[in-house]
N, C-alpha and C. Protein backbone atom coordinates (compact mmCIF):
# COMPACT_ATOMS: atom_id res chain seq x y z
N UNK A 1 0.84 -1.18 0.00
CA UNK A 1 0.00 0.00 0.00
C UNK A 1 0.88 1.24 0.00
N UNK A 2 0.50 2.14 -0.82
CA UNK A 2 1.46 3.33 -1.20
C UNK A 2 0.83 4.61 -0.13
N UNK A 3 1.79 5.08 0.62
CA UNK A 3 1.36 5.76 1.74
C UNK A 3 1.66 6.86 1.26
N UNK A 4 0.77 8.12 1.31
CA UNK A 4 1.06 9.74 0.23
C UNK A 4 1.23 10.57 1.39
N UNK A 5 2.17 12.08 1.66
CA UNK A 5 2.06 12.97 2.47
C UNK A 5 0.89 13.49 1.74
N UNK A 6 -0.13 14.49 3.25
CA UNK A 6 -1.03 15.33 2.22
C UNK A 6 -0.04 16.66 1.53
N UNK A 7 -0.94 16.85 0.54
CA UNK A 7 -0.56 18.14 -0.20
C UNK A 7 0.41 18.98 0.54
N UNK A 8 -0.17 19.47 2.00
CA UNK A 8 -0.14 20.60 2.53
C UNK A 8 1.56 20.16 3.36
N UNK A 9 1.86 19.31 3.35
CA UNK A 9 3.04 18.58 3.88
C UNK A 9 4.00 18.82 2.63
N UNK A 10 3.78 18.67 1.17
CA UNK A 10 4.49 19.10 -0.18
C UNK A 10 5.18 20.41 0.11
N UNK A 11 4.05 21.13 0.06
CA UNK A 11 3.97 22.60 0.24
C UNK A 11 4.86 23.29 0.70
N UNK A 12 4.71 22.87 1.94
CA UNK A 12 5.32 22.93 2.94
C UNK A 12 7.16 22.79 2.89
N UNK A 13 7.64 21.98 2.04
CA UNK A 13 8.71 21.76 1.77
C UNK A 13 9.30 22.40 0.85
N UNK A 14 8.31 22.69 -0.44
CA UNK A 14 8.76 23.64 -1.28
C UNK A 14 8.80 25.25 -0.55
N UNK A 15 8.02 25.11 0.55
CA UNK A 15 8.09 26.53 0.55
C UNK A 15 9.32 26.64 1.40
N UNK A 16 10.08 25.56 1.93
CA UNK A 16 11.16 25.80 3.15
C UNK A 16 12.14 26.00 2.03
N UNK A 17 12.46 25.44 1.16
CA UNK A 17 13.14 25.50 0.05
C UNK A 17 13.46 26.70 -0.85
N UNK A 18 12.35 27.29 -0.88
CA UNK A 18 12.11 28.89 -1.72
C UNK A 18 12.64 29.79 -0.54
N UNK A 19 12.59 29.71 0.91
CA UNK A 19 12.51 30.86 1.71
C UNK A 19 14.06 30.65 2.32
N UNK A 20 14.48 29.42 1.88
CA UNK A 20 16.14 29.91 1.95
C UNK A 20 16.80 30.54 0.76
N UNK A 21 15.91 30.96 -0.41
CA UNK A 21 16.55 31.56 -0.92
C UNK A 21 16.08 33.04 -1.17
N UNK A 22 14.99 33.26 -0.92
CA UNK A 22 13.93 34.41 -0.94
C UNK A 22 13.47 35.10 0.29
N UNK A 23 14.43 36.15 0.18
CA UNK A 23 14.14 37.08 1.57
C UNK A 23 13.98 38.37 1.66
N UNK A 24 12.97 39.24 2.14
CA UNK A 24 12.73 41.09 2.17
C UNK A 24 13.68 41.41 3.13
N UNK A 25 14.29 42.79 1.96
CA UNK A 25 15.20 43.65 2.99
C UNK A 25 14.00 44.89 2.95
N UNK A 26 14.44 45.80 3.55
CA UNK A 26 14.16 47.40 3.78
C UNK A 26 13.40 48.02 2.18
N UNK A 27 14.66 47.68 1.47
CA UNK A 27 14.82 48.19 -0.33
C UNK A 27 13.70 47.19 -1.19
N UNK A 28 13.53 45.86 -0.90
CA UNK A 28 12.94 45.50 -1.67
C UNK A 28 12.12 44.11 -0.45
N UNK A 29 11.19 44.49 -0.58
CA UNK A 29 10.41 43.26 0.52
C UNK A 29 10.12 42.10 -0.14
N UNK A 30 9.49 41.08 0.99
CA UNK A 30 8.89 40.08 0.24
C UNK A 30 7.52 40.27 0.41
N UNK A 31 6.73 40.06 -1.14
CA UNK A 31 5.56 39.84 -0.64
C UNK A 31 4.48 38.28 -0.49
N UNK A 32 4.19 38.17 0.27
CA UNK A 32 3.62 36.66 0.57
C UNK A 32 2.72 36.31 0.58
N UNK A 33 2.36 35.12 -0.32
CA UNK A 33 0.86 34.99 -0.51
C UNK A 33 0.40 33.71 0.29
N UNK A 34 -0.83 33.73 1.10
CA UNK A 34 -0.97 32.22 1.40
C UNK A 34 -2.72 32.38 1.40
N UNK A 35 -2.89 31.00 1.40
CA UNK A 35 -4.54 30.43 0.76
C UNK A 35 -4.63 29.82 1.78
N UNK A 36 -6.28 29.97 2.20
CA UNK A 36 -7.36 28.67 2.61
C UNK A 36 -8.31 28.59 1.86
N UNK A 37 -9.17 27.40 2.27
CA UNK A 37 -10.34 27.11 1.33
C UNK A 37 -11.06 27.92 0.79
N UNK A 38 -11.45 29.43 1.49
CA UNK A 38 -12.11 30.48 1.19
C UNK A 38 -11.58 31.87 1.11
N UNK A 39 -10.15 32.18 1.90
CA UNK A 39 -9.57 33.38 1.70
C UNK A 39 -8.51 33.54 1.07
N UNK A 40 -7.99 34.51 0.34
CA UNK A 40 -7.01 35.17 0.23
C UNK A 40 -6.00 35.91 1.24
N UNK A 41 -4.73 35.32 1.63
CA UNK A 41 -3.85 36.20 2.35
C UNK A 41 -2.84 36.75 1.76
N UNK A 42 -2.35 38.19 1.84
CA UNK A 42 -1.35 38.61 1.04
C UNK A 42 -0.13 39.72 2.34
N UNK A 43 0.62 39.33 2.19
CA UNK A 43 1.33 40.48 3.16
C UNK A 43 2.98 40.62 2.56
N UNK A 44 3.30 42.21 2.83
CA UNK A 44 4.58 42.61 2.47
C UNK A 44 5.56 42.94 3.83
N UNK A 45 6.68 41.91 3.86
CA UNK A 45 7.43 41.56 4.97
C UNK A 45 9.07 42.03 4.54
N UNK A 46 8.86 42.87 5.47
CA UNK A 46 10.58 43.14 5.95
C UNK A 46 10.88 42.18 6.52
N UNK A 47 12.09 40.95 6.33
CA UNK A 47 12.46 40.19 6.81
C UNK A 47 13.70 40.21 7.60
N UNK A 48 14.75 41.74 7.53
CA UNK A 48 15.57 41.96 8.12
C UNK A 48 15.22 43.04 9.34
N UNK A 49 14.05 43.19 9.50
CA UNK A 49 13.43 43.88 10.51
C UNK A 49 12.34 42.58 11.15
N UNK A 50 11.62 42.16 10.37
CA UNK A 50 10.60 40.97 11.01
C UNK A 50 9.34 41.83 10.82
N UNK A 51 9.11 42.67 10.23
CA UNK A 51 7.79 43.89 10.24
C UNK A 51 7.14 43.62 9.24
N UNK A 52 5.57 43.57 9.08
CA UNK A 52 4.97 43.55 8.30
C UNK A 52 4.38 44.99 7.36
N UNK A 53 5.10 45.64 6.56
CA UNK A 53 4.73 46.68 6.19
C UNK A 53 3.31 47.06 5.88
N UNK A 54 3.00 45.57 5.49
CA UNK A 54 1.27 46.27 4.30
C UNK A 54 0.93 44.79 4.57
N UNK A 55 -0.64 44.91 4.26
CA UNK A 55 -1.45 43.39 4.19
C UNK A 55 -3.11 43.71 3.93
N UNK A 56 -3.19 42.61 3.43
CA UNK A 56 -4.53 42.89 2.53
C UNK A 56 -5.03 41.37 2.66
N UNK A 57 -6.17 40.86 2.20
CA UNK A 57 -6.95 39.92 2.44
C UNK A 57 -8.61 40.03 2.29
N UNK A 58 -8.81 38.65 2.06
CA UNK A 58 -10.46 38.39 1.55
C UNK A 58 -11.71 38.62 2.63
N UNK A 59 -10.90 38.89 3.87
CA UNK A 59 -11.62 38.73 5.00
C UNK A 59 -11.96 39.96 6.09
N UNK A 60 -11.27 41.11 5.00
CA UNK A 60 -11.47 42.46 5.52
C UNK A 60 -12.73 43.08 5.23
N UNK A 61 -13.44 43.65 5.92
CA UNK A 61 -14.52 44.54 5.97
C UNK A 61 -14.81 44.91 4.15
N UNK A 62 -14.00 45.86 3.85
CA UNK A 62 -13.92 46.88 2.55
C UNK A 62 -13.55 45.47 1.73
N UNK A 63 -12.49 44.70 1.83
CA UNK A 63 -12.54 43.85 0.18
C UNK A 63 -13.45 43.05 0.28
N UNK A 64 -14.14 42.38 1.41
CA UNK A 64 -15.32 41.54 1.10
C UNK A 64 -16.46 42.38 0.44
N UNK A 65 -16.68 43.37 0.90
CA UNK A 65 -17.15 44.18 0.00
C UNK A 65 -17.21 44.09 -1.73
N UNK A 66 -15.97 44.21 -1.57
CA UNK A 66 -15.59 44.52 -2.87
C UNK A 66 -15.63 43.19 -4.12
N UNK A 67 -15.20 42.32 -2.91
CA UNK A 67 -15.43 40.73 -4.17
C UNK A 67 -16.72 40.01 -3.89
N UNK A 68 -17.80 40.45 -3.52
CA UNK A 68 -18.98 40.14 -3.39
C UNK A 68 -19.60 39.84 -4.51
N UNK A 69 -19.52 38.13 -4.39
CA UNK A 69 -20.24 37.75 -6.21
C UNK A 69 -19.34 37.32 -6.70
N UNK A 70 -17.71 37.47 -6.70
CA UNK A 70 -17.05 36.87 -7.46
C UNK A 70 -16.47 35.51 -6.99
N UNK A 71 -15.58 34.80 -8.29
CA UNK A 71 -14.98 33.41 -7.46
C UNK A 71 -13.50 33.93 -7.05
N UNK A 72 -12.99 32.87 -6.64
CA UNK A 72 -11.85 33.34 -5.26
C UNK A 72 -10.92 33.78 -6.46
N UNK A 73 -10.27 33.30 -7.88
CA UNK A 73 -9.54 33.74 -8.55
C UNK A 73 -9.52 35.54 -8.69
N UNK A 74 -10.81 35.93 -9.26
CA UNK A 74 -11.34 37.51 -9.40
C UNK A 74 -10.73 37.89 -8.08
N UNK A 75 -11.25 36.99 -7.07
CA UNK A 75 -11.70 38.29 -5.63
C UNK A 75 -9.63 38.04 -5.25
N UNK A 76 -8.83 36.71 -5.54
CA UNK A 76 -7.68 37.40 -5.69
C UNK A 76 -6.90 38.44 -6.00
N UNK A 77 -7.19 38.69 -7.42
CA UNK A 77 -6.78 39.78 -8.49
C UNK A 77 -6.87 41.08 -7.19
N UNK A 78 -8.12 41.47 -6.59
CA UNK A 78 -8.81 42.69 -5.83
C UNK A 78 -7.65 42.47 -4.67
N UNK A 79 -7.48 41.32 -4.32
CA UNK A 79 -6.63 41.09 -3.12
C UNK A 79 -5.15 41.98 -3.33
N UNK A 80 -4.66 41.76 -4.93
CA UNK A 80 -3.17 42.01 -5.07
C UNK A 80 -3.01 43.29 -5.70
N UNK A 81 -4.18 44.05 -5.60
CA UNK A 81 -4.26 45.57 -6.30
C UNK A 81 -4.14 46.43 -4.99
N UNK A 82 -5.57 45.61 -4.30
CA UNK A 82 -4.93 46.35 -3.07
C UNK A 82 -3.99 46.48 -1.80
N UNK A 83 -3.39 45.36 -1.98
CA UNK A 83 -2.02 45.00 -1.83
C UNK A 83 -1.33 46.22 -2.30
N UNK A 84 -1.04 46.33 -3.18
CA UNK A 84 0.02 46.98 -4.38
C UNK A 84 -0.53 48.36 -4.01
N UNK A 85 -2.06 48.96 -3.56
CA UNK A 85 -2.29 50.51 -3.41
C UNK A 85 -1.57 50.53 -2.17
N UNK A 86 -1.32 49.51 -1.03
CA UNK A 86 -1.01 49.95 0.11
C UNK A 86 0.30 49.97 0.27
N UNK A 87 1.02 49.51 -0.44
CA UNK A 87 2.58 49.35 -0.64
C UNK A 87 2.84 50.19 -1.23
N UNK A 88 2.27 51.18 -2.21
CA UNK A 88 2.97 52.47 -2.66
C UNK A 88 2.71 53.51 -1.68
N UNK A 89 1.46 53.71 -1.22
CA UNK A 89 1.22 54.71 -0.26
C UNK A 89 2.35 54.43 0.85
N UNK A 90 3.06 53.58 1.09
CA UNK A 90 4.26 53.48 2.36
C UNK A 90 5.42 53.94 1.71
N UNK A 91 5.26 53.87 0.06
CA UNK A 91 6.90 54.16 -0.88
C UNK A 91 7.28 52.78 -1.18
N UNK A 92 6.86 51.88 -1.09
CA UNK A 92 7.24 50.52 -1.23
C UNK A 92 6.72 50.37 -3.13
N UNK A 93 8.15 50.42 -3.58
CA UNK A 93 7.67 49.71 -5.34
C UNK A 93 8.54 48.56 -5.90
N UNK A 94 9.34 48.30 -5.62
CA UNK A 94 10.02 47.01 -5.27
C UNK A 94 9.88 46.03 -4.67
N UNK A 95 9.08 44.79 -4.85
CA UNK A 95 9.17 43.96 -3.99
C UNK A 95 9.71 42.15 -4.58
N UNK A 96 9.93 41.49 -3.69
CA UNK A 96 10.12 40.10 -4.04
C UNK A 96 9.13 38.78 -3.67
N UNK A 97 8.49 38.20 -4.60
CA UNK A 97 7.41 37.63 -5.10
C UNK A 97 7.55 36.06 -4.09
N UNK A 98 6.88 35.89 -2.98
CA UNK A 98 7.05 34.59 -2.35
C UNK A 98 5.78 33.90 -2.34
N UNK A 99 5.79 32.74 -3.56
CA UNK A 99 4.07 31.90 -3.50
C UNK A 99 4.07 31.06 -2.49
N UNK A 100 5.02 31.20 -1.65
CA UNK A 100 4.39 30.04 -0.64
C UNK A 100 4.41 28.62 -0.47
N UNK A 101 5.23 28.21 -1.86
CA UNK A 101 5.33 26.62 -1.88
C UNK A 101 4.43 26.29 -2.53
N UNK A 102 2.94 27.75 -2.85
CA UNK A 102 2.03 26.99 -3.99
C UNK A 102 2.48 27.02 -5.45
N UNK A 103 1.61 26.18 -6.04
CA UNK A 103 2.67 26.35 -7.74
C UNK A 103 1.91 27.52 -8.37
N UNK A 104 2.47 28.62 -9.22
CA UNK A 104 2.29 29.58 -9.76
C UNK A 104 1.01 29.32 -10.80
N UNK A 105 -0.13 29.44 -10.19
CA UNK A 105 -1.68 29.30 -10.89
C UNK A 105 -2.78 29.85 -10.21
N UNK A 106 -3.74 29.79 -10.92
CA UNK A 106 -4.62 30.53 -10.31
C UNK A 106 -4.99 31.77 -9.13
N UNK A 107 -5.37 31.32 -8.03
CA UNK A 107 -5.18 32.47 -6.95
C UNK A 107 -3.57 33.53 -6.68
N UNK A 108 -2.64 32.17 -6.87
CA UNK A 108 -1.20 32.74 -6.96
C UNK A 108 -1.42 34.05 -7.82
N UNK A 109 -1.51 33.28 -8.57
CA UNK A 109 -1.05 33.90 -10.20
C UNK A 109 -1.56 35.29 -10.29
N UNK A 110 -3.13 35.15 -9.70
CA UNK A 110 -4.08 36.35 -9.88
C UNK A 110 -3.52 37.34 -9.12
N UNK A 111 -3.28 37.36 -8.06
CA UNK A 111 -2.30 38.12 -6.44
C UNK A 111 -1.20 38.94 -7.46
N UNK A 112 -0.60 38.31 -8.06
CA UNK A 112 0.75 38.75 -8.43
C UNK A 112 0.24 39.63 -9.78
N UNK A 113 -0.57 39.07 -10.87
CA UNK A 113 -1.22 39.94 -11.90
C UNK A 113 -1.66 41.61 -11.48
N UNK A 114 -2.68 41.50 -10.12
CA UNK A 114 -3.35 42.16 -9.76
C UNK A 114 -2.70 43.56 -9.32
N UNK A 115 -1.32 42.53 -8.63
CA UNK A 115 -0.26 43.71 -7.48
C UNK A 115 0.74 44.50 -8.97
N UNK A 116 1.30 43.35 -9.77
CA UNK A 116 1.97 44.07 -11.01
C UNK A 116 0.41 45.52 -11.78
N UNK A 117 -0.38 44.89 -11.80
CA UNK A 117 -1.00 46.31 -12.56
C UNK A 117 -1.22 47.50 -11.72
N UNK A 118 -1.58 47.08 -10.50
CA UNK A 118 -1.37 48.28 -9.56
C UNK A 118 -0.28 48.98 -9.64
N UNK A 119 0.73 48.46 -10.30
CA UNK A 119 1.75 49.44 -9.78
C UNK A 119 3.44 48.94 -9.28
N UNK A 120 3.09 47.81 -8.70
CA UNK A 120 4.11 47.36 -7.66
C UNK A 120 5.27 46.03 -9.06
N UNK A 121 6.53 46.78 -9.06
CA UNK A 121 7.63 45.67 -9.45
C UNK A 121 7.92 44.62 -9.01
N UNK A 122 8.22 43.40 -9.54
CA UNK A 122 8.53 41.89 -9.01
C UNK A 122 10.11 41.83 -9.89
């Protein structure tokens, strides 16, 4: 009998893997995306301070608002714009792109689309 880790155990490894090589300074942060079944999480991390500059998500007052009606891909996209409005209003236009160990699709994908048209460099 073939015994499988779940997914979230994969993940998990790729993402230990990416984050020794992917890290926010001051000049250029990381920004980080992570998923549950129903939300969007997005946050921009100074990692040589430990500070979370900016953060945005599906579960705030104003963006639930805002993605009301849509599926989680769309209400991503909204996630990484306004991401990207709150990271310029700090001066933040540089940042470095951390999926989390997920593979670059859908919700990922949308986060990072959303934050590049806003404004914000990867």
């Amino acid at each position: 009998m073939i015994i499988k880790k779940d997914r979230n155990a994969d993940r998990l490894i790729r993402h230990k893997r990416v984050r020794e090589k992917v890290s926010g300074t001051a000049e250029k942060p990381r920004l980080c995306v992570c998923k549950s079944l129903l939300h969007t999480y997005v946050q921009i991390i100074d990692d040589a301070q430990g500070h979370t500059l900016a953060a945005c998500s599906t579960v705030e007052k104003g963006i639930r608002e805002k993605v009301k009606g849509k599926n989680k891909v769309d209400a991503a996209k909204v996630v990484g714009e306004e991401t990207a409005k709150r990271a310029l209003s700090k001066g933040i236009e540089n940042v470095v792109f951390d999926r989390g160990g997920y593979i670059y699709t859908g919700r990922v994908k949308s986060v990072a689309d959303g934050a590049r048209e806003a404004g914000l460099k990867f």
